[in-house]
Protein backbone atom coordinates (compact mmCIF):
# COMPACT_ATOMS: atom_id res chain seq x y z
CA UNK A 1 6.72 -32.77 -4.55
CA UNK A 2 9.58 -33.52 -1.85
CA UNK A 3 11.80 -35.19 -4.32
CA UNK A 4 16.15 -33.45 -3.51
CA UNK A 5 18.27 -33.55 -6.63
CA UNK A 6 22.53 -32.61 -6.33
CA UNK A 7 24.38 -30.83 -9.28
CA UNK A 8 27.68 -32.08 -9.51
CA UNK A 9 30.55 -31.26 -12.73
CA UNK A 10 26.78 -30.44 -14.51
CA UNK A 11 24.82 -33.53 -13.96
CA UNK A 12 21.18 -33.22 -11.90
CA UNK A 13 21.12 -36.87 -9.62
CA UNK A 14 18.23 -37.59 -7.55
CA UNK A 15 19.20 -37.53 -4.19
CA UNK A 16 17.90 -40.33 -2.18
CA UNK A 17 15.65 -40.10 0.90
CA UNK A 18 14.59 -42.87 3.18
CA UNK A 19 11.55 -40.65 4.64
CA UNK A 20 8.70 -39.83 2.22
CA UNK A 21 8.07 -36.37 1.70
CA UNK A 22 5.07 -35.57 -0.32
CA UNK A 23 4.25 -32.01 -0.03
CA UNK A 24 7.26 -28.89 -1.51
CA UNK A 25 10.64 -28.26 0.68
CA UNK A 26 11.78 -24.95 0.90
CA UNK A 27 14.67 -24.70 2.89
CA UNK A 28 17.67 -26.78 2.98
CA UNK A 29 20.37 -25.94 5.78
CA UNK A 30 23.50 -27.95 5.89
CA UNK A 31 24.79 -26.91 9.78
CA UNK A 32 28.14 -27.13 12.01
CA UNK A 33 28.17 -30.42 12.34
CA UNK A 34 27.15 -31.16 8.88
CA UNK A 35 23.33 -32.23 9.25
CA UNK A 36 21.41 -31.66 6.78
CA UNK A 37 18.13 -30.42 7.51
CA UNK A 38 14.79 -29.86 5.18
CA UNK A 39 12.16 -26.83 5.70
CA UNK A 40 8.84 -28.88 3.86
CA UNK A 41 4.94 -29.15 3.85
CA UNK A 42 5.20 -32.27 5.63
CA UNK A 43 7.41 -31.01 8.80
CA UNK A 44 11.54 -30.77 9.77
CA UNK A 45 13.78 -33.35 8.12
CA UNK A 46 17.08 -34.47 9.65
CA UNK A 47 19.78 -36.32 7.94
CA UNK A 48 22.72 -37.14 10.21
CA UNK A 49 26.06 -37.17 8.85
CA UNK A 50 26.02 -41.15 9.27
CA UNK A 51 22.74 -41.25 7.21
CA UNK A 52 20.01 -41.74 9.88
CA UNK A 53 16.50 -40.03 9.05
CA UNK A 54 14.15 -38.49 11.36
CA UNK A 55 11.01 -36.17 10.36
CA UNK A 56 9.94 -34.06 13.81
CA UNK A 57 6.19 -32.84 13.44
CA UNK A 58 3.66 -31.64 15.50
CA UNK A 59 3.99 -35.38 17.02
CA UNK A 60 7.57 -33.69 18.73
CA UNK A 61 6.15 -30.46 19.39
CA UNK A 62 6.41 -28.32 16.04
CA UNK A 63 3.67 -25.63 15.87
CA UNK A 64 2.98 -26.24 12.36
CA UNK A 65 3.62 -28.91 9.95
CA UNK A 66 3.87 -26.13 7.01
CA UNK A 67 8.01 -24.73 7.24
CA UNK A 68 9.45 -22.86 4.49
CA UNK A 69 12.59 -21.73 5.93
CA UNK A 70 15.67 -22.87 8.00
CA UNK A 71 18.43 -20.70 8.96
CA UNK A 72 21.09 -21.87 11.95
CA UNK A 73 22.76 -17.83 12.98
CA UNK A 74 26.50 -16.59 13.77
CA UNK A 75 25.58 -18.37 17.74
CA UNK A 76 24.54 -21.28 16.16
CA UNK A 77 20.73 -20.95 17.15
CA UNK A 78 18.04 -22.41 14.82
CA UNK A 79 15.38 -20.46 13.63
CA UNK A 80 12.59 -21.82 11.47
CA UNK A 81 9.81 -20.05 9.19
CA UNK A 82 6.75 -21.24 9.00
CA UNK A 83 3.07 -20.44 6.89
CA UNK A 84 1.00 -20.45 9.91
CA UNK A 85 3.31 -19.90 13.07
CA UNK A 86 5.78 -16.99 11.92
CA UNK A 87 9.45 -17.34 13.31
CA UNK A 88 10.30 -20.48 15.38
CA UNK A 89 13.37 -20.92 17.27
CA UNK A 90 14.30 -24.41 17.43
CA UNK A 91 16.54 -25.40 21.02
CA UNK A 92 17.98 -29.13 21.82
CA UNK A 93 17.29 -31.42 24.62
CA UNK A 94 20.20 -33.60 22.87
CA UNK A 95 21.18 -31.91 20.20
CA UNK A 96 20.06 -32.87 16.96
CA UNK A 97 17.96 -35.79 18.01
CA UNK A 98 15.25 -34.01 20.80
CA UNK A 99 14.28 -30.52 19.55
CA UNK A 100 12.31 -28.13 21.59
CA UNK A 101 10.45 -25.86 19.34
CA UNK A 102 9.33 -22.00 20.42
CA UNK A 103 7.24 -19.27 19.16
CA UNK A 104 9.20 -16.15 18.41
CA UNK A 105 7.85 -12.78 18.96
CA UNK A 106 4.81 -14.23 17.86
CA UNK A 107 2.21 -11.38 18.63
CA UNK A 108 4.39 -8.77 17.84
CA UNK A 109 4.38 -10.83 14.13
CA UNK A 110 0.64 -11.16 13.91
CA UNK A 111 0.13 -7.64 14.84
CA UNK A 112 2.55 -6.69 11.38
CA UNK A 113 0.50 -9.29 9.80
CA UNK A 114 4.02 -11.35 9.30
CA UNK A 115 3.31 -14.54 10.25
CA UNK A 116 3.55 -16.26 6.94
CA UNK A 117 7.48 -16.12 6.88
CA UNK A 118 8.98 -16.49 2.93
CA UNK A 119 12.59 -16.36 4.43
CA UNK A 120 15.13 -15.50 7.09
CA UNK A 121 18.44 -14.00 6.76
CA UNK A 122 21.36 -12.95 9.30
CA UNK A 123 23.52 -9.54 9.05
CA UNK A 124 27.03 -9.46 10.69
CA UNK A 125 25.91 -7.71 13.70
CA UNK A 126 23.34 -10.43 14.39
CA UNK A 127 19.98 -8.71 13.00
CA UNK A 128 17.52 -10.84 11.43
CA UNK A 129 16.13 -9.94 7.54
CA UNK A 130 12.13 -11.66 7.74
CA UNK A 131 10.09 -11.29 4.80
CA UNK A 132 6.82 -12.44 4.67
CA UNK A 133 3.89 -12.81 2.42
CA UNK A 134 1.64 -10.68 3.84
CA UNK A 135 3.42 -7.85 6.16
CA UNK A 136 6.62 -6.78 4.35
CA UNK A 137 9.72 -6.90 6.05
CA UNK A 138 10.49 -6.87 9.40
CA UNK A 139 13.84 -6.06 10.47
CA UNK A 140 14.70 -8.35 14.49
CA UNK A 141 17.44 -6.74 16.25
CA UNK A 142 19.52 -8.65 18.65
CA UNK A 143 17.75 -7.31 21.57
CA UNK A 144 14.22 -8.63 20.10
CA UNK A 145 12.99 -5.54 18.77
CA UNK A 146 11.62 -5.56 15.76
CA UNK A 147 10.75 -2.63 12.83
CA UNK A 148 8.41 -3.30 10.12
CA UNK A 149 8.39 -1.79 6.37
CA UNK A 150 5.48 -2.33 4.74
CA UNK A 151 3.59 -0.18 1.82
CA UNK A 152 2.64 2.40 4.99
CA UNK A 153 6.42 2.90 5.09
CA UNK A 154 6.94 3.12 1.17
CA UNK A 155 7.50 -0.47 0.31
CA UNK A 156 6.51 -1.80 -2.69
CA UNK A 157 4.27 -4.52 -1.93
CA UNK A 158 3.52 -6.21 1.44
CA UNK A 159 4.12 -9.71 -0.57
CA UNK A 160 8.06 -10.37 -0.46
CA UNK A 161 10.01 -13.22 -0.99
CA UNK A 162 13.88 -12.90 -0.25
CA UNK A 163 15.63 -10.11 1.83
CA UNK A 164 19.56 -10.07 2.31
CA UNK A 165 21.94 -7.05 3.66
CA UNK A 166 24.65 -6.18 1.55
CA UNK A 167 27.95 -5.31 3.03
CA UNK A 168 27.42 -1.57 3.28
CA UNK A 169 24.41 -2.75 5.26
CA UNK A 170 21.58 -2.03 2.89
CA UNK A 171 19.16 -4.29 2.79
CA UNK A 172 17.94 -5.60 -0.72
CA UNK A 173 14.05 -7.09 -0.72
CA UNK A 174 12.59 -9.21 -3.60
CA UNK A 175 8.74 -8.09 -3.65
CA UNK A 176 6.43 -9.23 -6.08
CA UNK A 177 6.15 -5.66 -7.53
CA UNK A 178 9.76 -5.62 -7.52
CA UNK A 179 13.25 -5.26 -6.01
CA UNK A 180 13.03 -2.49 -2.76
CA UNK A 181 16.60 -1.18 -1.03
CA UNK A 182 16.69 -0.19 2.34
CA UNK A 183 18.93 2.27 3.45
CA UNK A 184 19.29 4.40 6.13
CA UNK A 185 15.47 4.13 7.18
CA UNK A 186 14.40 4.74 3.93
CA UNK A 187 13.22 2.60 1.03
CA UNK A 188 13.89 3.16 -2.50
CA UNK A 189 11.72 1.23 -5.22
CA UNK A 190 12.75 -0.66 -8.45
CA UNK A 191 10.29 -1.29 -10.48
């Protein structure tokens, strides 16, 4: 319901916003120059360092309102998941204050039925880990390419929620028929 609690030494405090945010956030991202930024329902919070507020929505040029991920990668790019728009990368005019928001690989993400992203994650060589509700993962190499691995390729369930790489570089996916590893090209189930 867009309410942002801290734990500190054990003890849950809310954690006070000036903007109103009614609908779930999903994605909190703390960056490089210590913004804090919120992935909700409602669009892309900013909170500056110095406590200034600003929501950007489809008013500054977001694709959707609906964002449930936020992920800021070893160059220090922005890339945002969204329900309806798949992967967004997010570039500055003046950085953080004027976004410019893009579609990524957008019809090569509708084709995989992945536009619904659930999350994003980063590997050390710079490959992005996208899961999404609806196509399985897909696997975005530096160079833009992208592999899918879905139930055709012996994934679990097309629904997944989480996906990180391991240091070996196997890739471990949360489904909602249960945990899938990734190794090699191949996926292994555990039910």
């Amino acid at each position: 319901d867009g309410k942002v609690f801290t734990i500190e030494n054990n003890v849950v405090r809310p954690f006070p916003l000036k903007t109103l945010i009614k609908q779930r956030i999903y994605g909190i991202l703390l960056d490089h120059k210590k913004n804090l930024w919120f992935a909700s329902y409602d669009g892309l919070l900013l909170l500056t360092p110095d406590g200034k507020e600003k929501l950007f929505t489809e008013k500054d040029g977001l694709p959707t309102l609906q964002l449930r991920s936020i992920l800021q990668d070893q160059k220090q790019n922005y890339w945002l998941g969204s329900r309806t728009h798949g992967i967004i990368k997010m570039e500055f005019k003046e950085f953080p204050h004027i976004p410019e928001f893009h579609r990524f690989q957008y019809n090569k993400m509708s084709a995989l039925d992945a536009t619904f992203i659930m999350s994003i994650d980063e590997d050390t060589n710079g490959t992005f880990v996208v899961v999404s509700n609806t196509g399985g993962l897909a696997i975005v190499s530096p160079d833009s390419s992208i592999r899918s691995f879905s139930v055709k390729e012996g994934l679990s369930s097309n629904v997944t929620y989480s996906a990180r790489t391991d240091k070996e570089g196997v890739v471990w996916i949360a489904t909602s028929d249960g945990i899938g590893r990734l190794e090699n090209g191949s996926i292994f189930n555990f039910s």
